[in-house]
Every structure is written in C-alpha cells, then in structure tokens.
N, C-alpha and C. Protein backbone atom coordinates (compact mmCIF):
# COMPACT_ATOMS: atom_id res chain seq x y z
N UNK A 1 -11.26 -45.72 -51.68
CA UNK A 1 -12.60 -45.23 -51.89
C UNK A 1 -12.96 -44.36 -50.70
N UNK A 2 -13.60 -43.22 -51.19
CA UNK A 2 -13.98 -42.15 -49.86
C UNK A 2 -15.03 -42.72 -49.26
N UNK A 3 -15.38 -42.83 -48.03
CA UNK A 3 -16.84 -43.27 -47.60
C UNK A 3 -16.90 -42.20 -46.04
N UNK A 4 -17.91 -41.63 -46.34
CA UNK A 4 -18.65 -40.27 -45.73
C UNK A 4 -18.97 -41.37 -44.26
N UNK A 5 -18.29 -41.21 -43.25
CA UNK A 5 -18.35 -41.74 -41.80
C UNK A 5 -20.09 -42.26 -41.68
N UNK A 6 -21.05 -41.64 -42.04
CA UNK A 6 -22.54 -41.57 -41.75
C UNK A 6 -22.70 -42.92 -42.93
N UNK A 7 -21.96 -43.30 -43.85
CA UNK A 7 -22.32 -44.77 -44.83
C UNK A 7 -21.43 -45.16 -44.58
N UNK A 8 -20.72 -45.33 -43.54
CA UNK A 8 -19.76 -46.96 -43.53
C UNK A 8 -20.29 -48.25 -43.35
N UNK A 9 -20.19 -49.22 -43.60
CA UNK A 9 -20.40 -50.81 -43.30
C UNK A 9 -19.98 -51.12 -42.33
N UNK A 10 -20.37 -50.99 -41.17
CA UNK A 10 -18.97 -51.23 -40.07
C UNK A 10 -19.60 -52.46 -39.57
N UNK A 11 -20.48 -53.07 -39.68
CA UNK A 11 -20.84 -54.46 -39.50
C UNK A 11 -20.68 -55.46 -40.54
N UNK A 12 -19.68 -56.34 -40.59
CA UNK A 12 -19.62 -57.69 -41.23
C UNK A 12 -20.72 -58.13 -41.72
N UNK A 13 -21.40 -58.37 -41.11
CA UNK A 13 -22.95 -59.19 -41.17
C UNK A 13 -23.76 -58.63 -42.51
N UNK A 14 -23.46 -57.32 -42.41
CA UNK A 14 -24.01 -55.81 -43.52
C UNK A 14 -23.62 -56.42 -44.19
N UNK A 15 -22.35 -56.58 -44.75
CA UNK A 15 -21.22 -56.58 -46.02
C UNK A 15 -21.70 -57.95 -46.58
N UNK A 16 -21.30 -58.77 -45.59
CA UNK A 16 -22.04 -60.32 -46.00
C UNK A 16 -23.20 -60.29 -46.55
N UNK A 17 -24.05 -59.43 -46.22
CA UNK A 17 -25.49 -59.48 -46.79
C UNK A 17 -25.44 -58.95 -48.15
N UNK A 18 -24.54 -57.89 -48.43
CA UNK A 18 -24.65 -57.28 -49.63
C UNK A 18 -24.20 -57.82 -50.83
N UNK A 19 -22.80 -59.08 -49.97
CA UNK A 19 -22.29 -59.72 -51.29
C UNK A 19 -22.60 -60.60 -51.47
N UNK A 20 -23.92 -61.32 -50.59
CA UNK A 20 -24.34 -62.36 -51.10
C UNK A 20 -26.03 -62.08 -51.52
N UNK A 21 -26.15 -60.82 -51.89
CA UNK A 21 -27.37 -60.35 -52.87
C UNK A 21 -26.50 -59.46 -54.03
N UNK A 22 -24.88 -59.06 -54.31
CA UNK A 22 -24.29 -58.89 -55.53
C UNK A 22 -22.90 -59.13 -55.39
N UNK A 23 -23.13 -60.96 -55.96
CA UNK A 23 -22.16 -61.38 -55.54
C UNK A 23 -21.41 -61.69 -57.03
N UNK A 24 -21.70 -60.97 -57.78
CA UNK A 24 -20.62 -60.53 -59.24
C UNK A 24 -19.87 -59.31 -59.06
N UNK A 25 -18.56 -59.68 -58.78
CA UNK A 25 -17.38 -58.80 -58.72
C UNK A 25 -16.41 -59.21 -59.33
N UNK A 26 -15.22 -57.59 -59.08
CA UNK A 26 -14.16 -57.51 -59.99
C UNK A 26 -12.73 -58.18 -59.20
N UNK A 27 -11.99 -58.90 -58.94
CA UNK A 27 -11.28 -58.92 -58.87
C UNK A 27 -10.02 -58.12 -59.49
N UNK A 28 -9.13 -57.81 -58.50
CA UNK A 28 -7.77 -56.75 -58.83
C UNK A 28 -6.47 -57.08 -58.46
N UNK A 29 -5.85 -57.45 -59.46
CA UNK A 29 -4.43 -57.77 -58.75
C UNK A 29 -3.63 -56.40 -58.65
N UNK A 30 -2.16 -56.87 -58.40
CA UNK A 30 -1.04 -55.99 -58.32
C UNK A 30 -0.90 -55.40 -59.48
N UNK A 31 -0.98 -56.23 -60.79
CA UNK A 31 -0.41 -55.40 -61.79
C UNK A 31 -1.97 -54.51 -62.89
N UNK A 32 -3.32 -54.25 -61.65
CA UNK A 32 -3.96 -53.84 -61.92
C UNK A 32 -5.25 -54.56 -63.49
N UNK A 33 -4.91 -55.44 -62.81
CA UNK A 33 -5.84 -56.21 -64.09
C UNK A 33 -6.72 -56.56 -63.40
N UNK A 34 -7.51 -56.58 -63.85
CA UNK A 34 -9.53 -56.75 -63.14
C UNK A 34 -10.26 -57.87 -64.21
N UNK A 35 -11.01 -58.28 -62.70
CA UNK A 35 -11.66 -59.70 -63.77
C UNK A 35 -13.05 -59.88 -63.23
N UNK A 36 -14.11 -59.73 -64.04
CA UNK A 36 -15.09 -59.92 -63.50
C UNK A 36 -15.61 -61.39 -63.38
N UNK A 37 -15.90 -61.64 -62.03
CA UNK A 37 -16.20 -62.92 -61.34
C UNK A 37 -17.57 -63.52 -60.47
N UNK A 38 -18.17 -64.53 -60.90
CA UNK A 38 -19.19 -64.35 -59.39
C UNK A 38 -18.71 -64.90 -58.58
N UNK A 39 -18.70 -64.81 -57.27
CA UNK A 39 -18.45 -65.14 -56.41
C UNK A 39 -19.42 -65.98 -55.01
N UNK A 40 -19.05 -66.51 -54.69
CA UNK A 40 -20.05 -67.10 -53.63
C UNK A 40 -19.19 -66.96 -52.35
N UNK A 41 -19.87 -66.53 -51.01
CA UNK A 41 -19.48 -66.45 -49.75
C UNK A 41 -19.38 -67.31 -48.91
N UNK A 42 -18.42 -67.76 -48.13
CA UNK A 42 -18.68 -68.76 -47.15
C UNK A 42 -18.32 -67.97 -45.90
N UNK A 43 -19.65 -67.80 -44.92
CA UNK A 43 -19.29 -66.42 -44.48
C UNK A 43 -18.78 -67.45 -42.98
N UNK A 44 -18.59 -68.89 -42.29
CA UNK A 44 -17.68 -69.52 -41.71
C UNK A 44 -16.97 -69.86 -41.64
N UNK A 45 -15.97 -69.47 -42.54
CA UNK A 45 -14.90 -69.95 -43.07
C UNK A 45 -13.79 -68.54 -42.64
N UNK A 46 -12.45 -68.40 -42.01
CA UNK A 46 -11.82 -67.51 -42.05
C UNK A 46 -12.16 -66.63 -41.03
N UNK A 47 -11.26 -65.63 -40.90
CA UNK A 47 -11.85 -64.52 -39.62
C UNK A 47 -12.95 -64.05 -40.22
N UNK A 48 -12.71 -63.26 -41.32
CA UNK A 48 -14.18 -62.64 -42.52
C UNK A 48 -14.96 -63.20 -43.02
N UNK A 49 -14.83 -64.51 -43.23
CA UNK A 49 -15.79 -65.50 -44.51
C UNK A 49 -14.00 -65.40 -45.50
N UNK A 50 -14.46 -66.32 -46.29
CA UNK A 50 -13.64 -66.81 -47.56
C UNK A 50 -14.64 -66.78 -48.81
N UNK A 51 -14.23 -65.94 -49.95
CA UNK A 51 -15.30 -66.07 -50.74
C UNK A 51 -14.56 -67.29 -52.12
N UNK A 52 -15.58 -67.55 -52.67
CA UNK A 52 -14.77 -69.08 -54.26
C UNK A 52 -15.48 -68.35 -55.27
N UNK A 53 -14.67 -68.16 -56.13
CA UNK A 53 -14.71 -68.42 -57.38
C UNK A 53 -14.36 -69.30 -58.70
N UNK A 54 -14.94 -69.08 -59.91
CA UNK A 54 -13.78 -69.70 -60.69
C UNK A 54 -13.59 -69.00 -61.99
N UNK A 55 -12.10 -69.02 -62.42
CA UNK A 55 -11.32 -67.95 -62.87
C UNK A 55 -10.94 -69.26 -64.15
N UNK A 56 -11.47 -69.08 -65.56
CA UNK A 56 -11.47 -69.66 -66.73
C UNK A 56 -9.50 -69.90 -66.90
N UNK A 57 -9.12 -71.21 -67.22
CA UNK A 57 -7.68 -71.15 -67.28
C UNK A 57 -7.36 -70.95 -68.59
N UNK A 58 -8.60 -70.25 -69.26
CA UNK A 58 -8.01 -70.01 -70.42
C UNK A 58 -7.59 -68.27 -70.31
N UNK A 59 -8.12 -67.60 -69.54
CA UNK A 59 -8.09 -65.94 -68.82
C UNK A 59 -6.70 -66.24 -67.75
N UNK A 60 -5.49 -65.78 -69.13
CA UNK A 60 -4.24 -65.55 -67.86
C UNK A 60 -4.32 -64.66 -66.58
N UNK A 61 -5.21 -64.17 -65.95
CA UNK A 61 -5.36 -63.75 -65.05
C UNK A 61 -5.25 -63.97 -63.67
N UNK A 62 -5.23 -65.73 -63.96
CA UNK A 62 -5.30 -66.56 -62.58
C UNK A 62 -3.46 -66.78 -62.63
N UNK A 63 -3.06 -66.70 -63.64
CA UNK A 63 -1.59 -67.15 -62.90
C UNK A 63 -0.85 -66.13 -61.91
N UNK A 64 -1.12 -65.00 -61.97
CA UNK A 64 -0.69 -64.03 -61.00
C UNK A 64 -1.41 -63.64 -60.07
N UNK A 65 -2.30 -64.37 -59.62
CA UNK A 65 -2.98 -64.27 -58.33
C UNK A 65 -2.57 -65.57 -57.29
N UNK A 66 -2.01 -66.20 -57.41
CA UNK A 66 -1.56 -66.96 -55.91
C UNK A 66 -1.01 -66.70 -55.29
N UNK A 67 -1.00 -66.59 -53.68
CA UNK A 67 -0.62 -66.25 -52.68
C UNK A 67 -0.61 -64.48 -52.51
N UNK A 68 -1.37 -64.09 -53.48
CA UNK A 68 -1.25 -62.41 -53.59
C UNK A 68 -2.26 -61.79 -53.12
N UNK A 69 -2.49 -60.86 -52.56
CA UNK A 69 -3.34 -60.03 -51.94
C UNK A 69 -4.07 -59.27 -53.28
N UNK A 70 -5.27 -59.04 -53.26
CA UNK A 70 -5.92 -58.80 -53.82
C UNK A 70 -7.23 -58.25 -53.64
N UNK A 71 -8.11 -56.79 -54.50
CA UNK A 71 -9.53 -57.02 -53.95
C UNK A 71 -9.87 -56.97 -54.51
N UNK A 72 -11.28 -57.34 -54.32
CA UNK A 72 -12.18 -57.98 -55.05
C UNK A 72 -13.56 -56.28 -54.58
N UNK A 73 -14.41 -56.25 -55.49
CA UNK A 73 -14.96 -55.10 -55.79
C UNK A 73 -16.37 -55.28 -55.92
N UNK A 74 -17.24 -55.45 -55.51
CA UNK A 74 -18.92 -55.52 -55.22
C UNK A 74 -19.91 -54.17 -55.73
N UNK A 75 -20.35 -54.45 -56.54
CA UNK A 75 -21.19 -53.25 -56.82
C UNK A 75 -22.48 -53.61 -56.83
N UNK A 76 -23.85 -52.50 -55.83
CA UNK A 76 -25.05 -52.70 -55.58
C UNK A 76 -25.91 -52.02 -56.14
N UNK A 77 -27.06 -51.48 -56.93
CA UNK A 77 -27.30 -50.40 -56.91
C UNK A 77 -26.81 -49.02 -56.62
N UNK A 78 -27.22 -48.28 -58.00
CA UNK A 78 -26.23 -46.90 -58.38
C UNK A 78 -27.56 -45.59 -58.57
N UNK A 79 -26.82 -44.43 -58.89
CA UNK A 79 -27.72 -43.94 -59.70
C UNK A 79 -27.66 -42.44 -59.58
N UNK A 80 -27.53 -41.62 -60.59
CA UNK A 80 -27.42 -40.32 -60.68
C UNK A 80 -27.99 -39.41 -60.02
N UNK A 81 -27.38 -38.51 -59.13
CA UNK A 81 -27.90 -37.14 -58.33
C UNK A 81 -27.63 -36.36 -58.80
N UNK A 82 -29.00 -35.76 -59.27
CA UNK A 82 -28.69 -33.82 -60.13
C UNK A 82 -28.11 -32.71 -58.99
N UNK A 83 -27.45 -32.19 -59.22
CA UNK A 83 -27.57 -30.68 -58.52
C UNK A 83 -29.30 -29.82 -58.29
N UNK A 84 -29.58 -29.92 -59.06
CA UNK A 84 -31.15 -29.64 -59.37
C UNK A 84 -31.93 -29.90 -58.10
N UNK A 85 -31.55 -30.79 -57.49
CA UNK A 85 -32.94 -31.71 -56.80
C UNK A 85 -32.28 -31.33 -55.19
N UNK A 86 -31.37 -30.21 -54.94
CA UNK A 86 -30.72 -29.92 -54.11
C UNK A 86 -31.62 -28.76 -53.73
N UNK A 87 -31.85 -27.96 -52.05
CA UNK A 87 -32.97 -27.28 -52.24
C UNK A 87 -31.96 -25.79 -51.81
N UNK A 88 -30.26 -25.97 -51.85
CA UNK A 88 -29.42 -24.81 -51.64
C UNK A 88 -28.57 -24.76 -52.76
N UNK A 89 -28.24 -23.88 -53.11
CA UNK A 89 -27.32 -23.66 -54.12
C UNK A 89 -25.98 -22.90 -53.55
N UNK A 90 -24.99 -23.05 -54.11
CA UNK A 90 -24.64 -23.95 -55.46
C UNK A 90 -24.68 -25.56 -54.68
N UNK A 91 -24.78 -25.79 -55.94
CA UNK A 91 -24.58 -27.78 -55.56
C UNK A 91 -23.94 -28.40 -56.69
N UNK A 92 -23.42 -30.04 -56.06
CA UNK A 92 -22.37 -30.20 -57.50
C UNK A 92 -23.25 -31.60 -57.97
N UNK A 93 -22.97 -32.15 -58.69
CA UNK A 93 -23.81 -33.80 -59.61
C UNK A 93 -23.06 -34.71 -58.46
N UNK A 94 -23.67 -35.37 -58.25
CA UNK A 94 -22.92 -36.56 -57.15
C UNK A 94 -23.44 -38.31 -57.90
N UNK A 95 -22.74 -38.75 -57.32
CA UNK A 95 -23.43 -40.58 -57.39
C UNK A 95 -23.89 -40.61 -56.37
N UNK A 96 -25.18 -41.62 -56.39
CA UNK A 96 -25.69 -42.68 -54.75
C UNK A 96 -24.99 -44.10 -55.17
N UNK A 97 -24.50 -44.81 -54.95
CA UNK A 97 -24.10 -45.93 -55.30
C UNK A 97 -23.85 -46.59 -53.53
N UNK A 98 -23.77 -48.37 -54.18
CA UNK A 98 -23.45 -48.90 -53.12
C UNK A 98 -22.57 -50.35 -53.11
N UNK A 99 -21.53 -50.77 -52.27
CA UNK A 99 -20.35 -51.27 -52.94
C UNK A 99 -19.77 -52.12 -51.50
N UNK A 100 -18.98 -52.87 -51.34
CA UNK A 100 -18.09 -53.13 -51.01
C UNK A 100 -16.73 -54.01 -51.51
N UNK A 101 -15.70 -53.31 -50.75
CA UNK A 101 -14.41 -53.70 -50.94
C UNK A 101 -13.43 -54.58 -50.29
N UNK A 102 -13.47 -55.79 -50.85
CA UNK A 102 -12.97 -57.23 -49.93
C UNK A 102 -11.14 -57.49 -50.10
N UNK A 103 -10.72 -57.64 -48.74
CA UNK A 103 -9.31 -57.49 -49.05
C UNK A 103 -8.75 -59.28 -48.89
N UNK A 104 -8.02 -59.93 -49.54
CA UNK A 104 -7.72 -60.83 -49.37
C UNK A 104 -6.64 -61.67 -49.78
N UNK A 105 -5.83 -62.59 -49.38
CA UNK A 105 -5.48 -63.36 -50.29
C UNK A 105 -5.29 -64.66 -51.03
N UNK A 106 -5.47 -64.41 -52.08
CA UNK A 106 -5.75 -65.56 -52.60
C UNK A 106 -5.06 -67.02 -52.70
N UNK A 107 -6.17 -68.05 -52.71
CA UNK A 107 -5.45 -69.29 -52.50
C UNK A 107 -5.92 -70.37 -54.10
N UNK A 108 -5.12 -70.98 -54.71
CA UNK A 108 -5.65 -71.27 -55.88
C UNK A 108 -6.13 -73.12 -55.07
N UNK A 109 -6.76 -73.31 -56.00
CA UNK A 109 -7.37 -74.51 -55.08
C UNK A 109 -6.84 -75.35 -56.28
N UNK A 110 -7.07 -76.99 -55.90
CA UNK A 110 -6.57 -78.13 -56.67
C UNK A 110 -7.86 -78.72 -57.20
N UNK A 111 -7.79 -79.03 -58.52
CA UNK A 111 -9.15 -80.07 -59.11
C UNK A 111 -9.96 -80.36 -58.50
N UNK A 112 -10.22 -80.85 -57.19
CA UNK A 112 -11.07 -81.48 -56.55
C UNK A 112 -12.08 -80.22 -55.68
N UNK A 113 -11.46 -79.18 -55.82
CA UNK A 113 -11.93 -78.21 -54.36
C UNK A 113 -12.11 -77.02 -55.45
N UNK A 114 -11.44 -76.71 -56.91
CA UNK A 114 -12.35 -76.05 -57.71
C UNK A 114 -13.84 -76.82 -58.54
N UNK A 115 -13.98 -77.84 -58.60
CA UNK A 115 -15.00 -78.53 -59.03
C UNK A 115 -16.11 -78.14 -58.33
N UNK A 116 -15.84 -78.41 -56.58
CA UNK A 116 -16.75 -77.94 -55.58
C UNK A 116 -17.12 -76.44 -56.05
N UNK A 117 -15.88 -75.81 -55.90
CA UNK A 117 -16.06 -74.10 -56.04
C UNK A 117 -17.19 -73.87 -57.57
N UNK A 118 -16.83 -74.57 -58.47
CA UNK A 118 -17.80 -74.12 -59.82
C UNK A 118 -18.86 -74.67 -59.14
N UNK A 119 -19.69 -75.66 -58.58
CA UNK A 119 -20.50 -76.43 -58.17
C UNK A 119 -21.33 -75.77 -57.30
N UNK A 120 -20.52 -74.68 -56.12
CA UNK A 120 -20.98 -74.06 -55.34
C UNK A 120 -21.34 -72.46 -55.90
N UNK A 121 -21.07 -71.90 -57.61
CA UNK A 121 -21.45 -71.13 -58.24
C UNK A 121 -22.81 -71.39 -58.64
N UNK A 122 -22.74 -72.62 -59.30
CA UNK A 122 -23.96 -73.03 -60.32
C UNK A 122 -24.93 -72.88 -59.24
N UNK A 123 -24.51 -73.38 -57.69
CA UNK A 123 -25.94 -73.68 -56.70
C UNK A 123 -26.54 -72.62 -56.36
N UNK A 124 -25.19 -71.57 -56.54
CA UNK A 124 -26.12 -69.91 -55.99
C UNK A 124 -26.97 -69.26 -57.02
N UNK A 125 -26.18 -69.64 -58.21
CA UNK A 125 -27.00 -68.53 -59.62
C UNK A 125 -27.99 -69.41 -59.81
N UNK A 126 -27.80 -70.96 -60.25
CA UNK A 126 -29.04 -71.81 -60.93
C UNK A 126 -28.81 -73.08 -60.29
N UNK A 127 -29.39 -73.04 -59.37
CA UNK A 127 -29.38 -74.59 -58.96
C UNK A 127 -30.41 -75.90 -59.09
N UNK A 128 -30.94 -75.15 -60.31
CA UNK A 128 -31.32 -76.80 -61.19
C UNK A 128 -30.40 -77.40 -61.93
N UNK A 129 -29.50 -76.57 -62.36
CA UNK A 129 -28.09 -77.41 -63.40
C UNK A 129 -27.88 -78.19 -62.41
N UNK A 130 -27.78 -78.07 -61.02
CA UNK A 130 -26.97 -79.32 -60.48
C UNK A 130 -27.46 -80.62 -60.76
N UNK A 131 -28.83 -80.68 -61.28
CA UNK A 131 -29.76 -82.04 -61.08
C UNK A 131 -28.93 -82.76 -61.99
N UNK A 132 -28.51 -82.70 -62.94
CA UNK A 132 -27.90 -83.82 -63.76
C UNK A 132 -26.60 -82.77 -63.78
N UNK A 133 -25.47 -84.15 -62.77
CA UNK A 133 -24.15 -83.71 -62.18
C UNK A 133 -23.23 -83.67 -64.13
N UNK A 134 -23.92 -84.32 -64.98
CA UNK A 134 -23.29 -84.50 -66.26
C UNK A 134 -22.69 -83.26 -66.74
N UNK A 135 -23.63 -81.74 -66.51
CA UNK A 135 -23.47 -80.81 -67.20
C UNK A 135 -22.28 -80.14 -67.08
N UNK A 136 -21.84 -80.40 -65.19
CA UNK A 136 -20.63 -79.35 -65.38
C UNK A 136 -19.50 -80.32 -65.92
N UNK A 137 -18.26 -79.98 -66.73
CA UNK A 137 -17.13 -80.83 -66.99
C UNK A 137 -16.13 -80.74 -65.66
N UNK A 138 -15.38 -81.13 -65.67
CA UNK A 138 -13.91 -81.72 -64.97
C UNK A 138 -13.05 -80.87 -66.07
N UNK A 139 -13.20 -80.66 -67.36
CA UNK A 139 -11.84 -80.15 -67.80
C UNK A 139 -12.38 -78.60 -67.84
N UNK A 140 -11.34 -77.98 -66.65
CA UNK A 140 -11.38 -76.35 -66.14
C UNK A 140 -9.73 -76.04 -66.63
C-alpha cells in the first residue's frame, strides 16, 4: 500500500487506537484468501500487541493459517475526492480513506484459550451476552 510520508502511522499507540475503534478486518493468507474477522487487541501482549479472533471451523480458511504469516487489513472511514473540488487543474479523482496493515503470525489456540478469544469478542461488540455464560457454546 502507497502511504504519502505526511499520513504515515508511525506511532503504535495511533494504530492501536484505530484498530480498536475498527476492529473488523480481513485477514490474508499466502494463497490469497481473505476472511473477514473481528478482531480484538491485546495491545500487552507481544512486541506489537497480539490481536484474537475467531475463525468458524466450518470456513476452511483456518486450516492454512498456522504458524503462517499473514495480514490482517483494518479499514476506517473512506470517501470520494472529485477532481472538481481541486482549485488547479488538471486534477485526477483520488480516495481519502483510512486503514491499517498488521503483519503477523498466526498461532491457532486450543479449546480453552479460543473460548476466551470468542468471549473476549462478544465483550468488545456486546457485552451483555456475557451475562448469561449459557449463550456462547463450547462446540466451535
């Protein structure tokens, strides 16, 4: 991805902030298959933070992600720039958009530590489901 030196993220702290206000992303493996995921940050964990998800075992997608490097794809607010609204001519249509791109690799977790991981989804998107622990299942 091109990024114009004057919009880089060059602070962690930035990035962290952005993916934990759009923290639905794409995951990308090697053989280019993309999966859209939410994600939650654990931004003490790791040199970067470690982010969890959980990846349906019915979506073959998860079997070719262990131990593989992978990124994962953040998108923030977007939105169309006319040429028009430019006050020199010529000018070309551009995007404003805003994004980051997480490099990592992945670790598949065992029953006990994806339970947490769905657990630690439900708490970011809706964390009244947690009140009655009944709702989420065990069979992932």
């Amino acid at each position: 991805m091109y990024i114009p030196s004057n919009m880089k993220m060059d602070d962690l702290s930035t990035a962290h902030d952005f993916i934990d206000e759009f923290g639905f992303g794409v995951i990308v493996s090697d053989s280019l298959t993309g999966t859209h995921l939410p994600f939650v940050l654990h931004r003490d964990e790791g040199d970067n933070g470690v982010l969890y998800s959980h990846c349906a075992k019915a979506n073959p997608h998860w079997k070719e992600l262990d131990n593989k490097e992978v990124l994962i794809i953040f998108s923030g607010p977007h939105s169309y720039i006319s040429p028009s609204w430019y006050a020199q001519s010529p000018a070309v249509p551009t995007w404003n958009y805003a994004a980051v791109h997480a490099y990592g690799i992945v670790s598949l977790l065992d029953d006990k530590q994806t339970l947490d991981a769905v657990e630690a989804v439900v708490g970011q998107y809706e964390p009244g489901l947690l009140i009655d622990k009944n709702i989420i299942s065990d069979e992932f």
